[in-house]
Protein backbone atom coordinates (compact mmCIF):
# COMPACT_ATOMS: atom_id res chain seq x y z
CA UNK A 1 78.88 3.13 19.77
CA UNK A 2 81.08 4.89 17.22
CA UNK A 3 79.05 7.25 15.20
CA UNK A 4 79.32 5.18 11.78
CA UNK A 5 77.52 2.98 13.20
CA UNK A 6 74.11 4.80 13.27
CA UNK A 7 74.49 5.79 9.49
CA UNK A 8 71.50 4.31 7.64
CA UNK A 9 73.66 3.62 5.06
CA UNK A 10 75.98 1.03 7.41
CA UNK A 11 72.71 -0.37 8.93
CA UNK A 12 71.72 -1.30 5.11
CA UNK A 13 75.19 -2.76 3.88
CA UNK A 14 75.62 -4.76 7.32
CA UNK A 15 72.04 -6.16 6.74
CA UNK A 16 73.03 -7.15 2.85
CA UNK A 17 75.80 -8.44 4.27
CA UNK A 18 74.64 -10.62 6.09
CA UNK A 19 74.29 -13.94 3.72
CA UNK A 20 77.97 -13.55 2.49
CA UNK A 21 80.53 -12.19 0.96
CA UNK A 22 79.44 -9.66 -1.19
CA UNK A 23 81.85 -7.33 -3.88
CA UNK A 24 81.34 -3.54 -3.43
CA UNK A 25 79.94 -2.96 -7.26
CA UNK A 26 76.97 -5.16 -6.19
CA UNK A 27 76.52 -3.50 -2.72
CA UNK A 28 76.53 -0.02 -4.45
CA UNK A 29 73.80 -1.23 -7.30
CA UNK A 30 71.31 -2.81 -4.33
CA UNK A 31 71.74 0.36 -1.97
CA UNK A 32 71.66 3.11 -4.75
CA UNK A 33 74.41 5.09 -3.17
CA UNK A 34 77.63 6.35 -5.06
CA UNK A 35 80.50 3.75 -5.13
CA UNK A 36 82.78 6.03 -3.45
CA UNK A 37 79.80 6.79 -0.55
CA UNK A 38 80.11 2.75 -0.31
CA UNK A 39 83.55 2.11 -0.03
CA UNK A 40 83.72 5.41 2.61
CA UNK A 41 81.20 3.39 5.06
CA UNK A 42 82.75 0.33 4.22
CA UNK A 43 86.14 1.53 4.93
CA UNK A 44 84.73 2.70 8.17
CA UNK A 45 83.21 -0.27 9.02
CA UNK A 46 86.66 -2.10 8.41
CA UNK A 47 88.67 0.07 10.92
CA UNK A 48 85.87 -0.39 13.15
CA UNK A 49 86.49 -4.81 12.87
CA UNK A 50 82.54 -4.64 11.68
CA UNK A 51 83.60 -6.39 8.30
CA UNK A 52 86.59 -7.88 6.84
CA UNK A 53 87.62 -7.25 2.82
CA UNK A 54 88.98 -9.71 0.48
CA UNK A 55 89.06 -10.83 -2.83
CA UNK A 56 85.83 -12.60 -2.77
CA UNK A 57 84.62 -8.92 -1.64
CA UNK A 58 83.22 -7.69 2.20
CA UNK A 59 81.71 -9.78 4.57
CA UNK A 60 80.48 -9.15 8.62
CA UNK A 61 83.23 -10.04 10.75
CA UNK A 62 82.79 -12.49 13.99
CA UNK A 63 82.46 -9.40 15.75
CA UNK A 64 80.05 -7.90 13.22
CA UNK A 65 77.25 -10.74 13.79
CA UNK A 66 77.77 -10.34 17.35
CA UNK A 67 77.06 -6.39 17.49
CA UNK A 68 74.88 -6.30 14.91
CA UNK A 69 73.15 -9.65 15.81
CA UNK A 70 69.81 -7.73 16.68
CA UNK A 71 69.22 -6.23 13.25
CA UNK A 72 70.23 -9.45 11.58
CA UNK A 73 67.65 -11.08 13.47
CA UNK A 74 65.03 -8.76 13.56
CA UNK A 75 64.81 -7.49 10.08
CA UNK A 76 63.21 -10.23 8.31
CA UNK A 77 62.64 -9.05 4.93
CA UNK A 78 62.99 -5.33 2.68
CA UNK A 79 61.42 -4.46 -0.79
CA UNK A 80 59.78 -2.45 -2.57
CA UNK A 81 55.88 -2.08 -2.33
CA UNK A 82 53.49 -0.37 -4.53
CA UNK A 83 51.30 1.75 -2.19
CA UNK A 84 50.55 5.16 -3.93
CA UNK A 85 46.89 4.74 -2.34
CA UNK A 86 48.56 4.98 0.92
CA UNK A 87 52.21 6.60 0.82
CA UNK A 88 53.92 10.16 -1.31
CA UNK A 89 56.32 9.98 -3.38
CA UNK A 90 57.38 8.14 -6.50
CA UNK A 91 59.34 5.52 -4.55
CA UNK A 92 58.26 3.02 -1.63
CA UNK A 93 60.04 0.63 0.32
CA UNK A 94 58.92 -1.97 3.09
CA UNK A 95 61.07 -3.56 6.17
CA UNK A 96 59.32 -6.28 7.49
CA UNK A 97 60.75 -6.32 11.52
CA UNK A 98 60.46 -9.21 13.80
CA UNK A 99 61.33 -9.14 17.89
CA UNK A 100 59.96 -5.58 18.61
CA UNK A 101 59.41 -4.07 21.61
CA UNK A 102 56.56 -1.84 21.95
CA UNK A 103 56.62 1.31 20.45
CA UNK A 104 53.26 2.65 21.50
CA UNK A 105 53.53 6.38 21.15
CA UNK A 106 56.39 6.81 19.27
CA UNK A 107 55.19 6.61 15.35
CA UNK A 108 55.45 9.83 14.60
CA UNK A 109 59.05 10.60 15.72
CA UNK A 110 60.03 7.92 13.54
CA UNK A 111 57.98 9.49 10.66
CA UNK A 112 60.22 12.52 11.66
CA UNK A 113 63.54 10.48 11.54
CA UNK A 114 62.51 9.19 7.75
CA UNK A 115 61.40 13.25 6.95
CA UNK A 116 65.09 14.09 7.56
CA UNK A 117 66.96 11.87 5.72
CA UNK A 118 64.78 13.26 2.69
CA UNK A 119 61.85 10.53 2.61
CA UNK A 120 58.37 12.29 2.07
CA UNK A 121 57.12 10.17 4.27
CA UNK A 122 57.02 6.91 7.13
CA UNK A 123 54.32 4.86 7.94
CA UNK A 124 54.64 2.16 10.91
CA UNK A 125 52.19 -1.07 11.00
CA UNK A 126 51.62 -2.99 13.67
CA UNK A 127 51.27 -6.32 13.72
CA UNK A 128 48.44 -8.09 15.77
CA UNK A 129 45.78 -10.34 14.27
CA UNK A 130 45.50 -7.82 11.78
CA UNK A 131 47.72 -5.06 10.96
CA UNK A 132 47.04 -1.86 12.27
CA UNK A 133 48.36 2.00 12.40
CA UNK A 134 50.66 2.10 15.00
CA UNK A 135 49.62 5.55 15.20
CA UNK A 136 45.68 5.48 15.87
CA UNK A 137 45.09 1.42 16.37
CA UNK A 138 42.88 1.71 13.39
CA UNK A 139 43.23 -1.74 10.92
CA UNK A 140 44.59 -1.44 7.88
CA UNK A 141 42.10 -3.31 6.25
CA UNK A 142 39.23 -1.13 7.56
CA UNK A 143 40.81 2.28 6.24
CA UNK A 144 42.01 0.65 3.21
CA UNK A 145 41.68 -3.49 2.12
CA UNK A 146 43.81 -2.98 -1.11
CA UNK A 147 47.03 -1.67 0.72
CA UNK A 148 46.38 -4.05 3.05
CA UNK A 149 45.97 -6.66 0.48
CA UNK A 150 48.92 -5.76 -1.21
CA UNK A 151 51.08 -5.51 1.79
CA UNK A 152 50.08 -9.19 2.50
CA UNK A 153 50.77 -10.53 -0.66
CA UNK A 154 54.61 -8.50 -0.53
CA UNK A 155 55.45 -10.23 2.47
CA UNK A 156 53.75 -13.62 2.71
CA UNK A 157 55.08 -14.27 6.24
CA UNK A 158 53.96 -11.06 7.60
CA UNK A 159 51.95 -13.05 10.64
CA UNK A 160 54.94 -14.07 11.80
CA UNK A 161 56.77 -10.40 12.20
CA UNK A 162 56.01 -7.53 14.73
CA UNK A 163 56.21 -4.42 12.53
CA UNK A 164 56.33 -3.14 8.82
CA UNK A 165 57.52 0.26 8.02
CA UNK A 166 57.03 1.80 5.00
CA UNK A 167 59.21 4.73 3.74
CA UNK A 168 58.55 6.71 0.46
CA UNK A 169 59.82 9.56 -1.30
CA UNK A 170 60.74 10.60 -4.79
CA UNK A 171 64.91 9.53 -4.40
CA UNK A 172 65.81 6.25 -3.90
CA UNK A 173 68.02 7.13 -1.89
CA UNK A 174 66.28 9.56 0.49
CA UNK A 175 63.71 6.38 0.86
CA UNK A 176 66.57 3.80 1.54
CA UNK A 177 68.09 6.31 4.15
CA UNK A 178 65.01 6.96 5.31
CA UNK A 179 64.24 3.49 6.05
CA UNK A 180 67.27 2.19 7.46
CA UNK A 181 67.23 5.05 10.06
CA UNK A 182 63.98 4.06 11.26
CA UNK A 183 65.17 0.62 11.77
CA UNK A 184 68.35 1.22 12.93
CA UNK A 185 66.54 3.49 15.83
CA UNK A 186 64.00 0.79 16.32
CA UNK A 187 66.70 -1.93 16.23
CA UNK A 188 70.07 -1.02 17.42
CA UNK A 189 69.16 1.31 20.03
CA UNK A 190 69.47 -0.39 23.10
CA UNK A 191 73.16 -1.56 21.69
């Protein structure tokens, strides 16, 4: 797989791709990145037949859905969450992630991924009955029922998903990074 294609920042703009064509100045204000950073990984992502650009603006290519079909389908939902009872830094964002595989083990290497991107910080929930540190197996709920609370109401579907990581930071875009490289590793890495 061509290295682009494990920058965060092409995971993110493949993902807001995803309903449509969508023109570059938008794509730069909903990923916080520099408009030259965006048209760089977008111009990479052309010469790589990911996406196609025309005058309605970039959209996945036939070939893009196919590669990147897993993170289309798995990522369900991103936002931001209010969690300072839980999570450092000024800034927090949520992925809500569908068709996992297990991950038992393996939270705090992706904590580690998030760290060097820039993020202060990664936090992975499991999703059971309840949701639970992936981490220690304790419930959310138990160590803290207002996170948990507020998770729930941020992502009313959250039953039907497998994961939710949480990224935060004090730079939107060390959090965004951050984010999109843990699902990206979660995600793309058996493609």
């Amino acid at each position: 797989m061509p290295k682009i294609l494990r920058n965060p920042l092409a995971s993110e703009l493949i993902y807001l791709l995803k309903e449509g064509p969508t023109g570059r100045r938008t794509l730069t204000d909903r990923v916080g990145a520099s408009e030259s950073t965006v048209r760089t990984v977008l111009e990479h992502l052309q010469s790589e037949g990911i996406v196609e650009m025309d005058r309605r603006g970039t959209s996945l290519s036939d070939m893009g859905r196919l590669a990147f079909g897993p993170l289309l389908e798995s990522v369900m939902q991103v936002k931001s969450v209010d969690l300072p009872e839980l999570t450092m830094g000024e800034i927090c964002r949520a992925g809500l992630l569908t068709k996992v595989e297990d991950l038992s083990g393996k939270a705090w290497s992706f904590r580690d991924l998030a760290i060097r991107e820039g993020a202060r910080g990664a936090i992975l929930l499991e999703i059971t009955e309840k949701i639970k540190f992936l981490h220690s197996d304790d419930f959310l709920e138990e160590i803290n029922a207002e996170a948990d609370k507020k998770l729930k109401d941020a992502f009313p579907h959250w039953e039907d998903a497998s994961l939710i990581v949480i990224v935060s930071g004090d730079s939107s875009e060390e959090v965004e990074y951050g984010l999109w490289r843990i699902i990206g590793e979660i995600v793309l890495k058996k493609s």
